[in-house]
Each structure stands twice: as structure tokens, then as C-alpha cells.
PDB file of N, CA and C in Angstrom:
ATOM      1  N   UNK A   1     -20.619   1.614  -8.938  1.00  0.00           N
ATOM      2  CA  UNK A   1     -19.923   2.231  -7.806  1.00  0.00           C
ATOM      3  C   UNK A   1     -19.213   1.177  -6.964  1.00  0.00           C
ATOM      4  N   UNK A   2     -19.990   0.061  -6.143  1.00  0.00           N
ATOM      5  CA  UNK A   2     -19.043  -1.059  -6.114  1.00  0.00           C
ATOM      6  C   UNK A   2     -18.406  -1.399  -6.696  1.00  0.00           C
ATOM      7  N   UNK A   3     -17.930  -1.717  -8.053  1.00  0.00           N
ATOM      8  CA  UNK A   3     -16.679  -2.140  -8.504  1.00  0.00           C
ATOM      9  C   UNK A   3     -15.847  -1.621  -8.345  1.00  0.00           C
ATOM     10  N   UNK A   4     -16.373  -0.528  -8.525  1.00  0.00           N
ATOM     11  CA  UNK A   4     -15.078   0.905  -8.786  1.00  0.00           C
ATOM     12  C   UNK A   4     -14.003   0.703  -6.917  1.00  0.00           C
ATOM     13  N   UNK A   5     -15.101   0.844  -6.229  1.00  0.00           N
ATOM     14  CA  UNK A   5     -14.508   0.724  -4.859  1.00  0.00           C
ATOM     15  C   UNK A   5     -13.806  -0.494  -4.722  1.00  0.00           C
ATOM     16  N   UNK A   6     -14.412  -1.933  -5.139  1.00  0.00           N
ATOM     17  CA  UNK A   6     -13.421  -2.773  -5.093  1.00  0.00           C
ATOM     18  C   UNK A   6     -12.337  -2.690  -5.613  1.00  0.00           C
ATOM     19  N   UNK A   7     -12.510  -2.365  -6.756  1.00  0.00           N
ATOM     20  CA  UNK A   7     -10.732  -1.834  -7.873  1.00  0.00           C
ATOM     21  C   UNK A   7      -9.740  -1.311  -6.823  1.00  0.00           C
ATOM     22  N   UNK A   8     -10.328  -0.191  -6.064  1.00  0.00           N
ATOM     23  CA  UNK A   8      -9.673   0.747  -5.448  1.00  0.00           C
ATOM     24  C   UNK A   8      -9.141  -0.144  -4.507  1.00  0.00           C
ATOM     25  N   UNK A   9     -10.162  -0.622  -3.774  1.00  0.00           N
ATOM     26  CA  UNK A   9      -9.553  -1.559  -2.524  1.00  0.00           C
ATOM     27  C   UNK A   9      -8.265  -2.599  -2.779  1.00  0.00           C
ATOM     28  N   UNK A  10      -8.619  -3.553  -4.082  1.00  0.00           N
ATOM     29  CA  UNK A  10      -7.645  -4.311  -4.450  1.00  0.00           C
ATOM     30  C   UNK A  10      -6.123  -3.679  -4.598  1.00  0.00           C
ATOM     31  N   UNK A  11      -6.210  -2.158  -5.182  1.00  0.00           N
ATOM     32  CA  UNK A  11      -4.687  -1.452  -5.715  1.00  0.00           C
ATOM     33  C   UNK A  11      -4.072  -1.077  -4.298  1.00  0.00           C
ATOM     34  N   UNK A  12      -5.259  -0.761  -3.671  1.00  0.00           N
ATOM     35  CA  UNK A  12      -4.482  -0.268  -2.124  1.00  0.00           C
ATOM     36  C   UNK A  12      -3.966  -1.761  -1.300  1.00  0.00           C
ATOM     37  N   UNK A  13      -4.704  -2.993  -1.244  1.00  0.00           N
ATOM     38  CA  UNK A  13      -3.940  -3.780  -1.225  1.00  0.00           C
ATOM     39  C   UNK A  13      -2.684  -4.275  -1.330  1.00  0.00           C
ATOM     40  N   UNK A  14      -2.767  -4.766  -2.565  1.00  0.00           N
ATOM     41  CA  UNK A  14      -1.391  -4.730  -3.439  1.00  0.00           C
ATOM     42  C   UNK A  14      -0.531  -3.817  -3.118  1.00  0.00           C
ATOM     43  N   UNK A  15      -0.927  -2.582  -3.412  1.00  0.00           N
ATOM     44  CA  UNK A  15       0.498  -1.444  -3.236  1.00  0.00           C
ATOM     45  C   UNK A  15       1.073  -1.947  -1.872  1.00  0.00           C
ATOM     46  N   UNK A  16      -0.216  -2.144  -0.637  1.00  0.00           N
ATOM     47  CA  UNK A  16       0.593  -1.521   0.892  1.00  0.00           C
ATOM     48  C   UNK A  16       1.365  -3.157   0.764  1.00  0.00           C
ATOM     49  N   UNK A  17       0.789  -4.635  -0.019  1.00  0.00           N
ATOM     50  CA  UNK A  17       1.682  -5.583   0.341  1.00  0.00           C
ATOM     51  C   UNK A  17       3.002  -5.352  -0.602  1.00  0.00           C
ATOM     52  N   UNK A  18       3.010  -4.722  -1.318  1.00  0.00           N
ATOM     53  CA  UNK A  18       4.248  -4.763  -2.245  1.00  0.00           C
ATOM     54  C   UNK A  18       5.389  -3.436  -1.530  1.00  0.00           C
ATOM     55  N   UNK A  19       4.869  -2.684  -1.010  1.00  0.00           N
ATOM     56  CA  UNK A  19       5.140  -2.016   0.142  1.00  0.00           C
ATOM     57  C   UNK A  19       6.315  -2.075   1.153  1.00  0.00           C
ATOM     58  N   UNK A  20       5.472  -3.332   1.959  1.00  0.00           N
ATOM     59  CA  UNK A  20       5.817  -3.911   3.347  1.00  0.00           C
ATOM     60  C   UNK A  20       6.696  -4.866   2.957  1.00  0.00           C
ATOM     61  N   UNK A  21       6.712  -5.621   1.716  1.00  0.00           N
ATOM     62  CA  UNK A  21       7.527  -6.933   1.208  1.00  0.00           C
ATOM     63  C   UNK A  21       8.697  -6.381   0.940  1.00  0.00           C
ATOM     64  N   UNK A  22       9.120  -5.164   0.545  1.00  0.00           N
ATOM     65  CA  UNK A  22      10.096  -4.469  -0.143  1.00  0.00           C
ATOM     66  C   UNK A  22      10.851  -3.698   0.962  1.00  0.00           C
ATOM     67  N   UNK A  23      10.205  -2.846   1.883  1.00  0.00           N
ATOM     68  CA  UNK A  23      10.625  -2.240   3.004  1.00  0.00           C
ATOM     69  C   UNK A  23      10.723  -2.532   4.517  1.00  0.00           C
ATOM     70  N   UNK A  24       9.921  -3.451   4.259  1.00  0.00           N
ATOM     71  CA  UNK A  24      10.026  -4.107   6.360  1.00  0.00           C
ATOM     72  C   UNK A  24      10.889  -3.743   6.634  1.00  0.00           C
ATOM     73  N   UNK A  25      12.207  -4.745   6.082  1.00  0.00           N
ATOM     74  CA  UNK A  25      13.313  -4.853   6.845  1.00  0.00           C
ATOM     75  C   UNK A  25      14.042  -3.381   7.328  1.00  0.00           C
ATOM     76  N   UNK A  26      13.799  -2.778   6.315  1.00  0.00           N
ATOM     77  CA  UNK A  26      14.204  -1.454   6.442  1.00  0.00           C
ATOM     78  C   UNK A  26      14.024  -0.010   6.711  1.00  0.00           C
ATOM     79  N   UNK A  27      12.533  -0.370   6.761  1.00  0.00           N
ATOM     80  CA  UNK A  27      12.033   0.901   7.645  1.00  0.00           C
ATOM     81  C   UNK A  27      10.476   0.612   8.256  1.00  0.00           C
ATOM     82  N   UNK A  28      10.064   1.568   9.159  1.00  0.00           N
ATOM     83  CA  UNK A  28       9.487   1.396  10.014  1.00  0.00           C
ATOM     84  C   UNK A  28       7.883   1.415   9.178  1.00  0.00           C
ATOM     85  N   UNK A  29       6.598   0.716  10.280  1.00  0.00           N
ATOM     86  CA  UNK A  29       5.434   0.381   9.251  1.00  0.00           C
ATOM     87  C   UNK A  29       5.047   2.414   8.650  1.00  0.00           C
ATOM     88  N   UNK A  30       5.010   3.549   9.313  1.00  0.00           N
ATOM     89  CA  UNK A  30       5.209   4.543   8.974  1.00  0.00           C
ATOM     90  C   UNK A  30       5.469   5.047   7.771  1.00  0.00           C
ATOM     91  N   UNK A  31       6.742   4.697   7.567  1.00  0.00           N
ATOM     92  CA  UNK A  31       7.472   5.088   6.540  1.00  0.00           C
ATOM     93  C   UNK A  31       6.618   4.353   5.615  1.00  0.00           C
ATOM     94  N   UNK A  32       6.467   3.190   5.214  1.00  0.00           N
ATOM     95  CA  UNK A  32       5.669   2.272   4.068  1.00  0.00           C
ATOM     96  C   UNK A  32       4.203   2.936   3.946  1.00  0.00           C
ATOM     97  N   UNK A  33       3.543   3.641   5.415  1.00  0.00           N
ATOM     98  CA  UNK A  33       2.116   4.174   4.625  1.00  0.00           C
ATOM     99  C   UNK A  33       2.778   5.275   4.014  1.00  0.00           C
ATOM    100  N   UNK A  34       3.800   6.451   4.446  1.00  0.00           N
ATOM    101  CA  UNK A  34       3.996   7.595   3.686  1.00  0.00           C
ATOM    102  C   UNK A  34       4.232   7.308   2.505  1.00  0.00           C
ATOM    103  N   UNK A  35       4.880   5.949   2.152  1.00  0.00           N
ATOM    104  CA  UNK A  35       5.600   6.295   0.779  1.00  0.00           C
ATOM    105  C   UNK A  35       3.839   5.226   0.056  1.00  0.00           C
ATOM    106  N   UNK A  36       3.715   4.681   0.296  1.00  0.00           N
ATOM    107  CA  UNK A  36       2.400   4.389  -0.250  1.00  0.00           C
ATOM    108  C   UNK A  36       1.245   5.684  -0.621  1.00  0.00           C
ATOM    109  N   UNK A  37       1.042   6.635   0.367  1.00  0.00           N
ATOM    110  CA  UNK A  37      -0.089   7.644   0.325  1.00  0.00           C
ATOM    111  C   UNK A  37       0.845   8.799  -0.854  1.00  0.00           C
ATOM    112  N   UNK A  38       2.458   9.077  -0.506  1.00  0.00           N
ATOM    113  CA  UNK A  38       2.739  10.089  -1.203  1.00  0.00           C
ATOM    114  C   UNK A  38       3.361   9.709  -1.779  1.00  0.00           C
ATOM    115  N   UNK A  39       3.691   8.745  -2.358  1.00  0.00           N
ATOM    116  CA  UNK A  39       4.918   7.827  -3.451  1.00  0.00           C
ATOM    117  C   UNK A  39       4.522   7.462  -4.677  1.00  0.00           C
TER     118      UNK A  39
END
């Protein structure tokens, strides 16, 4: 069960920095969780 949660933790990581690296400039921190949670 811990691993599994770490896995999880690491992808949510990654996604929200690959995210924010890609969109800062261009849209607001908002927009980067929506498109992270529904993207």
C-alpha cells in the first residue's frame, strides 16, 4: 500500500511540475491544477 501511494505521489508530482514548466507563463496557477485533475 505504501508504494502504491508513493507511485501515486511521484506521478502527481511530475505531472503538476511538468504542468507549471509548460504553462506559468501563460496561465494562471488554477488553470494548471484544472488541466492536471481533468486533462
Amino acid at each position: 500500500m505504501l508504494t502504491i501511494t508513493v507511485y501515486l505521489f511521484i506521478i502527481l508530482f511530475r505531472n503538476f511540475s511538468y504542468g507549471v514548466g509548460n504553462h506559468f507563463l501563460k496561465n494562471n496557477l488554477m488553470t494548471n491544477i484544472y488541466n492536471i485533475l481533468y486533462g
